[in-house]
PDB file of N, CA and C in Angstrom:
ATOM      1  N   UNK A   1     106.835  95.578 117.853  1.00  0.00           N
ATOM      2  CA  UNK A   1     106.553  95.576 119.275  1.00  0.00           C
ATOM      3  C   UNK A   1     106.272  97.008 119.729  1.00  0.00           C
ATOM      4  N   UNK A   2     104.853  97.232 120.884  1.00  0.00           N
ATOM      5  CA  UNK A   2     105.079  98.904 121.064  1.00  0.00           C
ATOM      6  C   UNK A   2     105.796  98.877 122.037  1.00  0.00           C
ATOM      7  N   UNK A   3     105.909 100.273 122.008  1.00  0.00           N
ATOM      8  CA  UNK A   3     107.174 100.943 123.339  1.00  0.00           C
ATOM      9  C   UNK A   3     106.330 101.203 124.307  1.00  0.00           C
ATOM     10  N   UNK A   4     107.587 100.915 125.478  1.00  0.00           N
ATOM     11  CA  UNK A   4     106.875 101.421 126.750  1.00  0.00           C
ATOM     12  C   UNK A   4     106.889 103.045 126.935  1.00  0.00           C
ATOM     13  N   UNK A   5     105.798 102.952 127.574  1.00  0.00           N
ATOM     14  CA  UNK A   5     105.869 104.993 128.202  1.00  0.00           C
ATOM     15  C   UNK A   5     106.440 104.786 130.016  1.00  0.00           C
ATOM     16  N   UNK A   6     107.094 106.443 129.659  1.00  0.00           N
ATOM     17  CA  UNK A   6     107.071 106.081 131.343  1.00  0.00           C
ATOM     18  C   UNK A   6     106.969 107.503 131.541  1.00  0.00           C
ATOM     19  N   UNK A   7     106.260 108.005 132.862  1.00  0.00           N
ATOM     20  CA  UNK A   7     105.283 108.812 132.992  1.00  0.00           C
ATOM     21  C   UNK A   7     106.264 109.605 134.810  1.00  0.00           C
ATOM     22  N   UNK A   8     106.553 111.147 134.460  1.00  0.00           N
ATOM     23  CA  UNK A   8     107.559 111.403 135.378  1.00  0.00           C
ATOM     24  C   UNK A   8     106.796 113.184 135.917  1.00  0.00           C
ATOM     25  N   UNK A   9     106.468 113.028 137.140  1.00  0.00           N
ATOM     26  CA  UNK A   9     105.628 114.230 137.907  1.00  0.00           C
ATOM     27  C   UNK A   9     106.763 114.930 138.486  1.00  0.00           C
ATOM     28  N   UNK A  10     106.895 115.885 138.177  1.00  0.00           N
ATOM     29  CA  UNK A  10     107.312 117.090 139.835  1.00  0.00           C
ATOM     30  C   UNK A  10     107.133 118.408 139.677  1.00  0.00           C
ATOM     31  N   UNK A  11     107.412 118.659 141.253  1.00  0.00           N
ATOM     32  CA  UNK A  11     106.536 120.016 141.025  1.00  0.00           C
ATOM     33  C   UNK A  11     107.986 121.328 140.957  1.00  0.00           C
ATOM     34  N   UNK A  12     108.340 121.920 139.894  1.00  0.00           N
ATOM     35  CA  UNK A  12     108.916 122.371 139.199  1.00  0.00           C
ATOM     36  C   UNK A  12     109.438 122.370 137.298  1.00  0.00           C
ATOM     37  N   UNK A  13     109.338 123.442 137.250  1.00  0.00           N
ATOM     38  CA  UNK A  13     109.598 123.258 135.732  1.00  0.00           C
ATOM     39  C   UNK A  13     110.957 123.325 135.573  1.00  0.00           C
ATOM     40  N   UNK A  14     111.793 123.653 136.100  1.00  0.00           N
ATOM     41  CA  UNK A  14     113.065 123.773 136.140  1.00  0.00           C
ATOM     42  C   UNK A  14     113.842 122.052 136.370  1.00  0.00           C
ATOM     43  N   UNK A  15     113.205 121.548 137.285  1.00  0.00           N
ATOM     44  CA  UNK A  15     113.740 120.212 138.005  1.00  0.00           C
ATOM     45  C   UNK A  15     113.194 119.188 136.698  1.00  0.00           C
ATOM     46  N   UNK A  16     111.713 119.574 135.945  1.00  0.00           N
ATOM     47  CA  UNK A  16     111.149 118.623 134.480  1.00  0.00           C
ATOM     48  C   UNK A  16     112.650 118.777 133.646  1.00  0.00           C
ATOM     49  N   UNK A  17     112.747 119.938 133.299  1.00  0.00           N
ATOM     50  CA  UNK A  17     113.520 120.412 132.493  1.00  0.00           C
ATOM     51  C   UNK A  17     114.713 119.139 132.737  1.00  0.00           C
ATOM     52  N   UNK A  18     115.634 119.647 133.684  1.00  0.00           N
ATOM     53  CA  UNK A  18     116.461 119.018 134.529  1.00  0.00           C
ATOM     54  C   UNK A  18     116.347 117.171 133.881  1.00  0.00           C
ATOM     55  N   UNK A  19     115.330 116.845 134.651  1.00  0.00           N
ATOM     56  CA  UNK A  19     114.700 115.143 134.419  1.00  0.00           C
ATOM     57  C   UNK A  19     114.729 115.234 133.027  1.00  0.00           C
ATOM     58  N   UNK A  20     114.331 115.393 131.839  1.00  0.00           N
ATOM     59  CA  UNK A  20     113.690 115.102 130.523  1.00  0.00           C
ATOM     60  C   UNK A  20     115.502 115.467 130.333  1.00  0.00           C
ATOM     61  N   UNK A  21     116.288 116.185 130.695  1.00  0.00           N
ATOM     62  CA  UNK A  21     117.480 116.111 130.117  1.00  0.00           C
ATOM     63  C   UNK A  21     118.661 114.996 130.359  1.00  0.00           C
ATOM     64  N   UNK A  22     117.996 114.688 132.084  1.00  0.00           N
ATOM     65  CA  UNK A  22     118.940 113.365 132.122  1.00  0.00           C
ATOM     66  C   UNK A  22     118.389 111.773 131.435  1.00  0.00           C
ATOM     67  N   UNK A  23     116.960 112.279 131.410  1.00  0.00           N
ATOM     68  CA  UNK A  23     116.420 110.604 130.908  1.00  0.00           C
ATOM     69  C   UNK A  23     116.342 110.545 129.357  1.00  0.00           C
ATOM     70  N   UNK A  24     116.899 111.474 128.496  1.00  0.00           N
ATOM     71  CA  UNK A  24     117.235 111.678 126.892  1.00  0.00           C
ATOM     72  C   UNK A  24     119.044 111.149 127.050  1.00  0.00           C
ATOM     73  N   UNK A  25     119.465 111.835 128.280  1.00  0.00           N
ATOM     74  CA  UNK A  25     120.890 111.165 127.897  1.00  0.00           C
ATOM     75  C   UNK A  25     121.276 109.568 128.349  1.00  0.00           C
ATOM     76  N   UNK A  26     120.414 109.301 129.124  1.00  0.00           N
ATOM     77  CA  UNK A  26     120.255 107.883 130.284  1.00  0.00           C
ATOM     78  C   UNK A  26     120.383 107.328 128.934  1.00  0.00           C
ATOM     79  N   UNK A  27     119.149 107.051 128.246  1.00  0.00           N
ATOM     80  CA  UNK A  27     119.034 106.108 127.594  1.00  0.00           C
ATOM     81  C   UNK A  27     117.882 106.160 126.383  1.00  0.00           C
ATOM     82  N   UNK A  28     118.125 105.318 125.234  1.00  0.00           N
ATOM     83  CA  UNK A  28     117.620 105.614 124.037  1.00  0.00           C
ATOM     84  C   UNK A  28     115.826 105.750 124.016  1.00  0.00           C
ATOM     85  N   UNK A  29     115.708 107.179 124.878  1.00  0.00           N
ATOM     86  CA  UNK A  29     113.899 107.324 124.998  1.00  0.00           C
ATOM     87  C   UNK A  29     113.839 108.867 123.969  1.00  0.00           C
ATOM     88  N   UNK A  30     112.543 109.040 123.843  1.00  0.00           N
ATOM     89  CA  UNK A  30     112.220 110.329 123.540  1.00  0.00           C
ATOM     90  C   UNK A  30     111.434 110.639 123.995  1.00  0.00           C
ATOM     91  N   UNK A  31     110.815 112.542 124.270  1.00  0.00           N
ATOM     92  CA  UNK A  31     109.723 112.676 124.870  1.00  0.00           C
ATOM     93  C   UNK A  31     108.616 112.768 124.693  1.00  0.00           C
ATOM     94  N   UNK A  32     107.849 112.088 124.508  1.00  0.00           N
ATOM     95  CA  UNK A  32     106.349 112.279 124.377  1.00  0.00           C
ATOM     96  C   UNK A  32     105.735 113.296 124.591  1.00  0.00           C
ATOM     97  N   UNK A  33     105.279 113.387 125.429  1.00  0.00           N
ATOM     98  CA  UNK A  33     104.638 114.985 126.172  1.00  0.00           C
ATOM     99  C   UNK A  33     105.328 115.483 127.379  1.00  0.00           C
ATOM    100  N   UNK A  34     104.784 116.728 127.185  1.00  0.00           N
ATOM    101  CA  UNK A  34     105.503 117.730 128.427  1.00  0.00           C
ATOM    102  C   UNK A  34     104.535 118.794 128.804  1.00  0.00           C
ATOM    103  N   UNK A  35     103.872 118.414 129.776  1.00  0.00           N
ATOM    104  CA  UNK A  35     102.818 119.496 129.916  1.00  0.00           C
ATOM    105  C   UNK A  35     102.783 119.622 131.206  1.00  0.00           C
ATOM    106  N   UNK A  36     102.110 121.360 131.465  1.00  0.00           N
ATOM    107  CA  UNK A  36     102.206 121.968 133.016  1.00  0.00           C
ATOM    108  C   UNK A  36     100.795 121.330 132.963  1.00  0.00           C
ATOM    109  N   UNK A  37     101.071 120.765 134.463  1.00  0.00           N
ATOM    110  CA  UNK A  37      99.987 119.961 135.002  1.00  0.00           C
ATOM    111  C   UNK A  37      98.708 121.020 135.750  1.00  0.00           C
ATOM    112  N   UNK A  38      99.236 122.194 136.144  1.00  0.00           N
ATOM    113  CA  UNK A  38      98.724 122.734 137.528  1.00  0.00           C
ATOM    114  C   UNK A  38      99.356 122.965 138.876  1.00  0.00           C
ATOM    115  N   UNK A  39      99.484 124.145 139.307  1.00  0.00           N
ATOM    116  CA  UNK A  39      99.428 123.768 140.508  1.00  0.00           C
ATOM    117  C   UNK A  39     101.749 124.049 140.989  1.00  0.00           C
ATOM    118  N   UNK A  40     102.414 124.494 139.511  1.00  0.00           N
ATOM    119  CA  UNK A  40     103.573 123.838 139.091  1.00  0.00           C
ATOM    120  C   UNK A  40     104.038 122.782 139.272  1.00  0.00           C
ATOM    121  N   UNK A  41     102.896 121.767 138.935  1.00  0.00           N
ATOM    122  CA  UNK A  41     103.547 120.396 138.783  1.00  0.00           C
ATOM    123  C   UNK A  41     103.703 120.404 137.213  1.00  0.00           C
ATOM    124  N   UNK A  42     104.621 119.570 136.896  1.00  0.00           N
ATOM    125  CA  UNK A  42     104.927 119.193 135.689  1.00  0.00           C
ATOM    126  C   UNK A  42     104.659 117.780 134.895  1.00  0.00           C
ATOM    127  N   UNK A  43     104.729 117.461 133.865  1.00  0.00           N
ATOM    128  CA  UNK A  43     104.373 115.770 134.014  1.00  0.00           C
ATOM    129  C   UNK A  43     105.328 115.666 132.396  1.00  0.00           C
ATOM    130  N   UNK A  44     106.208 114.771 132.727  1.00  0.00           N
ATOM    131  CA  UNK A  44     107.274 114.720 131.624  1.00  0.00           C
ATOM    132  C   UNK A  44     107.140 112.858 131.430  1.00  0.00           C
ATOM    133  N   UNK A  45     106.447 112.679 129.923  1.00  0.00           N
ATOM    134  CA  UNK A  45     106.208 111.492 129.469  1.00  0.00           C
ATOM    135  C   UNK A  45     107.004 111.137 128.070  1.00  0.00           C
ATOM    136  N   UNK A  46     107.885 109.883 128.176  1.00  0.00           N
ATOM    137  CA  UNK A  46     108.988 109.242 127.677  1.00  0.00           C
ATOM    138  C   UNK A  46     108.686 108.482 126.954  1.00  0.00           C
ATOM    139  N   UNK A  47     108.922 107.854 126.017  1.00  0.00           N
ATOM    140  CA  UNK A  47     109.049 106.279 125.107  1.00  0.00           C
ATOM    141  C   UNK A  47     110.303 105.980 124.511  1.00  0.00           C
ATOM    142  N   UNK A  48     110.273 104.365 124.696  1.00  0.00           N
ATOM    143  CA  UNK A  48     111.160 103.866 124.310  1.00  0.00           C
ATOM    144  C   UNK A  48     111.279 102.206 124.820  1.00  0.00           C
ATOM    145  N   UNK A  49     112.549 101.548 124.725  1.00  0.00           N
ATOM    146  CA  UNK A  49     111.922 100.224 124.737  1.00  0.00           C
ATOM    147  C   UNK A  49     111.826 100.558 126.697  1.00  0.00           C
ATOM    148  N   UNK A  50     111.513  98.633 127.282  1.00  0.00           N
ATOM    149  CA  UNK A  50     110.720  98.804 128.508  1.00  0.00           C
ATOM    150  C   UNK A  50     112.387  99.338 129.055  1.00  0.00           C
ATOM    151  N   UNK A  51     113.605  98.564 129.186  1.00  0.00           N
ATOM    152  CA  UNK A  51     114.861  98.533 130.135  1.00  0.00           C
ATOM    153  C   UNK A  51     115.279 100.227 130.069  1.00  0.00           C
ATOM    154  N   UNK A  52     115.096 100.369 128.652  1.00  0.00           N
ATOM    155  CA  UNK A  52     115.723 102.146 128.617  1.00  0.00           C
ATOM    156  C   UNK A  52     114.497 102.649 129.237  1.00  0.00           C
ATOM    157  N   UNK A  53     113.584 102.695 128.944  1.00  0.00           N
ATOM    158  CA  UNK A  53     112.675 103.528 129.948  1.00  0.00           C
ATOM    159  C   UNK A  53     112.518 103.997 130.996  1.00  0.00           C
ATOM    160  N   UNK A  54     112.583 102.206 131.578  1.00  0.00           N
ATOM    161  CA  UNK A  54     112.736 102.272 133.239  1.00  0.00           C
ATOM    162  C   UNK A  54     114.109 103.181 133.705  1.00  0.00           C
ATOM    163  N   UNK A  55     114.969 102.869 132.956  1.00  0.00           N
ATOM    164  CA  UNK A  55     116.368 103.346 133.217  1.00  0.00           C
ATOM    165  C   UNK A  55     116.282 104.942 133.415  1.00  0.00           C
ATOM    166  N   UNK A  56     115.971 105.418 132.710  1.00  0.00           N
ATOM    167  CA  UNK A  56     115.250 106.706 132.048  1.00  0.00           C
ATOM    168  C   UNK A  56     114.915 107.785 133.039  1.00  0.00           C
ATOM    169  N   UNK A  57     113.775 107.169 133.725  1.00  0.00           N
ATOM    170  CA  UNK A  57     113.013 107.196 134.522  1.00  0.00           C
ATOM    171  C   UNK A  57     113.391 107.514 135.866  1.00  0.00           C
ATOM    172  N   UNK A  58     114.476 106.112 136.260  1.00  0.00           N
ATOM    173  CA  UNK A  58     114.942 106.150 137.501  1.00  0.00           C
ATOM    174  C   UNK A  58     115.835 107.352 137.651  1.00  0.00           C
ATOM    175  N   UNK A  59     116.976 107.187 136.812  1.00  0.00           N
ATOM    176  CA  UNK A  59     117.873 108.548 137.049  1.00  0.00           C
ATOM    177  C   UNK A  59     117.214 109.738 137.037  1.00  0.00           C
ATOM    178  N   UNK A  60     116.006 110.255 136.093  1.00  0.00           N
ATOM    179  CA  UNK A  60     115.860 111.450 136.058  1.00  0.00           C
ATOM    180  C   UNK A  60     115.137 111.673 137.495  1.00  0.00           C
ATOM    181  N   UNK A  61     114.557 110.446 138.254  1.00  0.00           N
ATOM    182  CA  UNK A  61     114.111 110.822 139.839  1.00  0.00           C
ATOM    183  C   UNK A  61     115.568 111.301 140.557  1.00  0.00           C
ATOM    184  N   UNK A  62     116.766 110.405 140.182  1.00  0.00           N
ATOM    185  CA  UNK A  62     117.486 110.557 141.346  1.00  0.00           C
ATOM    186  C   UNK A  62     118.230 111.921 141.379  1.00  0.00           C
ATOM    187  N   UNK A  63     118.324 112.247 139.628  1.00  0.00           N
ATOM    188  CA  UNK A  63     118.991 113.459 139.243  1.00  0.00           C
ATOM    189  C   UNK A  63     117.629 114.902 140.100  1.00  0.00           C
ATOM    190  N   UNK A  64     116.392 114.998 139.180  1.00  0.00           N
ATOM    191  CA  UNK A  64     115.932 116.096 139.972  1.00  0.00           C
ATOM    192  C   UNK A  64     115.574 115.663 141.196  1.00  0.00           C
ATOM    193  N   UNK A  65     115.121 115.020 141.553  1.00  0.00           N
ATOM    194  CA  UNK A  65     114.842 114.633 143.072  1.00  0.00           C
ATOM    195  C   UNK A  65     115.379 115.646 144.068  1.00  0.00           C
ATOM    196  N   UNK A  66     116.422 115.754 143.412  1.00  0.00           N
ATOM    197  CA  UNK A  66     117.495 116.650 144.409  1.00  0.00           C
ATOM    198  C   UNK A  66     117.405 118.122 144.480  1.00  0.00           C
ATOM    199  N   UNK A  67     116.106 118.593 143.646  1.00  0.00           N
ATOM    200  CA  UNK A  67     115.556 119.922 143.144  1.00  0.00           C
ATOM    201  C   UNK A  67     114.445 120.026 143.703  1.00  0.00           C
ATOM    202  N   UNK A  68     113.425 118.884 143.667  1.00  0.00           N
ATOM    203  CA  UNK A  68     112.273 119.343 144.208  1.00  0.00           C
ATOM    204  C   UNK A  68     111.546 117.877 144.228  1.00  0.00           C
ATOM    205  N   UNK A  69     110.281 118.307 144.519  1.00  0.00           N
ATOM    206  CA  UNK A  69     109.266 116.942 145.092  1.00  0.00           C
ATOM    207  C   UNK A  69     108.552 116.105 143.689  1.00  0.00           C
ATOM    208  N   UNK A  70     109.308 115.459 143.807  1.00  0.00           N
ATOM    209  CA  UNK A  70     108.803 114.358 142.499  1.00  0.00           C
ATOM    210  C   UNK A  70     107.393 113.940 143.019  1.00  0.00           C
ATOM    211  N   UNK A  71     106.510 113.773 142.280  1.00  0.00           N
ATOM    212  CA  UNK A  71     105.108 113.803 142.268  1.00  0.00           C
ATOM    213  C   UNK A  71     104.894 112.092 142.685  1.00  0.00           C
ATOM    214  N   UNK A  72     104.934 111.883 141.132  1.00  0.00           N
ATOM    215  CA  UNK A  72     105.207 110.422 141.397  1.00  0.00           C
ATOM    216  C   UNK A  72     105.746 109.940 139.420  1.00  0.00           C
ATOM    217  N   UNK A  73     106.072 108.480 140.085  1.00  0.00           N
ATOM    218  CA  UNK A  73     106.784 108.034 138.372  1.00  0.00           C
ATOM    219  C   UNK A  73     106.064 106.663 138.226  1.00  0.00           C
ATOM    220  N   UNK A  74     106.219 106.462 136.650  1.00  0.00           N
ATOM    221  CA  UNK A  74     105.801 105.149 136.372  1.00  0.00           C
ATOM    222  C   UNK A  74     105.844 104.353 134.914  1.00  0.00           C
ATOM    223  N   UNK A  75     106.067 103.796 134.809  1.00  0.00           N
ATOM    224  CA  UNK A  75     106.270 102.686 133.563  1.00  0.00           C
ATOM    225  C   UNK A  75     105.185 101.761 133.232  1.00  0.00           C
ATOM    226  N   UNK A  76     104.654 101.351 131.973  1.00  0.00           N
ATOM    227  CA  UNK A  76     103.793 101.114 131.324  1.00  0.00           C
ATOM    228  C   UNK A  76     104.838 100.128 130.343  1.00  0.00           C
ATOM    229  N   UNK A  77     105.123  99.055 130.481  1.00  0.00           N
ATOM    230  CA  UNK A  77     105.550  98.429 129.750  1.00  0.00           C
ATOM    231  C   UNK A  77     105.476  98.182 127.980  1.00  0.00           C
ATOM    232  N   UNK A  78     104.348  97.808 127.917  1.00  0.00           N
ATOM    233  CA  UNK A  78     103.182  97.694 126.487  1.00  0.00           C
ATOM    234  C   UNK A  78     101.927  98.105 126.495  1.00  0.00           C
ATOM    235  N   UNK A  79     101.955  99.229 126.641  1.00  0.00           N
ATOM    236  CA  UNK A  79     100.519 100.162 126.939  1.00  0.00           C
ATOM    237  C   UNK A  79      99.227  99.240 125.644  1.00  0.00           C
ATOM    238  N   UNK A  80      98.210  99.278 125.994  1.00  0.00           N
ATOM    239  CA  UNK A  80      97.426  99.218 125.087  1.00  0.00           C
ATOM    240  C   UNK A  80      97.226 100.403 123.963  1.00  0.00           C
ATOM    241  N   UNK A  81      96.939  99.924 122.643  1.00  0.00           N
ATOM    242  CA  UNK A  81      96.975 100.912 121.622  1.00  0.00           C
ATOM    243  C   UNK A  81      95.725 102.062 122.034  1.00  0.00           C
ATOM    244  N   UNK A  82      94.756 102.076 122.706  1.00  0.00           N
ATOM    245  CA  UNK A  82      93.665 103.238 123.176  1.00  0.00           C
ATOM    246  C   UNK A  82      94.541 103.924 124.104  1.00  0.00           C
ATOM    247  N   UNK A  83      95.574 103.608 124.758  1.00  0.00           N
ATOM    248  CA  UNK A  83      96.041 104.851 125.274  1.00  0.00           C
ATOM    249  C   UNK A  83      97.151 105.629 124.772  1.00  0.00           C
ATOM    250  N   UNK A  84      97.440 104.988 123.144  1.00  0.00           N
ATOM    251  CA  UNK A  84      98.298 106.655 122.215  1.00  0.00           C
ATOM    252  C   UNK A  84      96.802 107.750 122.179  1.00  0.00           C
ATOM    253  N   UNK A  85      95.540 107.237 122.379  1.00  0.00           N
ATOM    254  CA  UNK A  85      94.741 108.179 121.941  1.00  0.00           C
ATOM    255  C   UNK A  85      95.166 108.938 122.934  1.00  0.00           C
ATOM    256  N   UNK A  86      95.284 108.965 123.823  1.00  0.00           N
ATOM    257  CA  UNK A  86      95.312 110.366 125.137  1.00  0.00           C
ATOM    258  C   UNK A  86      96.278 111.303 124.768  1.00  0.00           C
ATOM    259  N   UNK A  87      97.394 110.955 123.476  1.00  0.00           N
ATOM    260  CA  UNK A  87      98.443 111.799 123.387  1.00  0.00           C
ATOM    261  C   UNK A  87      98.363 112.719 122.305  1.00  0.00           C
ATOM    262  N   UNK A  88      97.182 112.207 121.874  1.00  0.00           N
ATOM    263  CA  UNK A  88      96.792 112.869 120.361  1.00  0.00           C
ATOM    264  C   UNK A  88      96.398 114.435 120.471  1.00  0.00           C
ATOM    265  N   UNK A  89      96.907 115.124 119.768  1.00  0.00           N
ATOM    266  CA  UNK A  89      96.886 116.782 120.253  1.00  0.00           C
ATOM    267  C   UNK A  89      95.879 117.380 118.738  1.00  0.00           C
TER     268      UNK A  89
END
């Protein structure tokens, strides 16, 4: 079965940091990518199954939230296989 991604914006690197540390301890995800977006937005992208994801996800809004302006978030349940191509470095 593939994993869901879930896809986490804000504008600080400190507050990503922050998020990617609470949604590794939330629940059984890892991080995909981590890249400065522009602008110091950040964009911190997760996998793992869909419930840990979402889970993931939510806390690391509620945890940095409290740091700075979350961009926006989102979950991808069973992505189609053409979009691992976007992650390919």
């Amino acid at each position: 079965m593939r994993q869901a991604i879930g896809f986490f914006e804000i504008r600080s690197k400190v507050a990503a940091i922050q998020a990617a540390d609470t949604m590794l301890k939330t629940a059984n995800v890892r991080i995909k990518d981590f890249n400065l977006v522009g602008s110091g937005v950040i964009s911190v992208v997760i996998e793992g199954d869909v419930a840990a994801v979402r889970s993931a996800i939510e806390n690391g809004k509620a945890t940095a939230g409290n740091m700075a302006e979350v961009i926006s978030i989102n979950v991808i349940p069973r992505p189609n296989e053409e979009v691992d191509k976007l992650f390919d470095k």
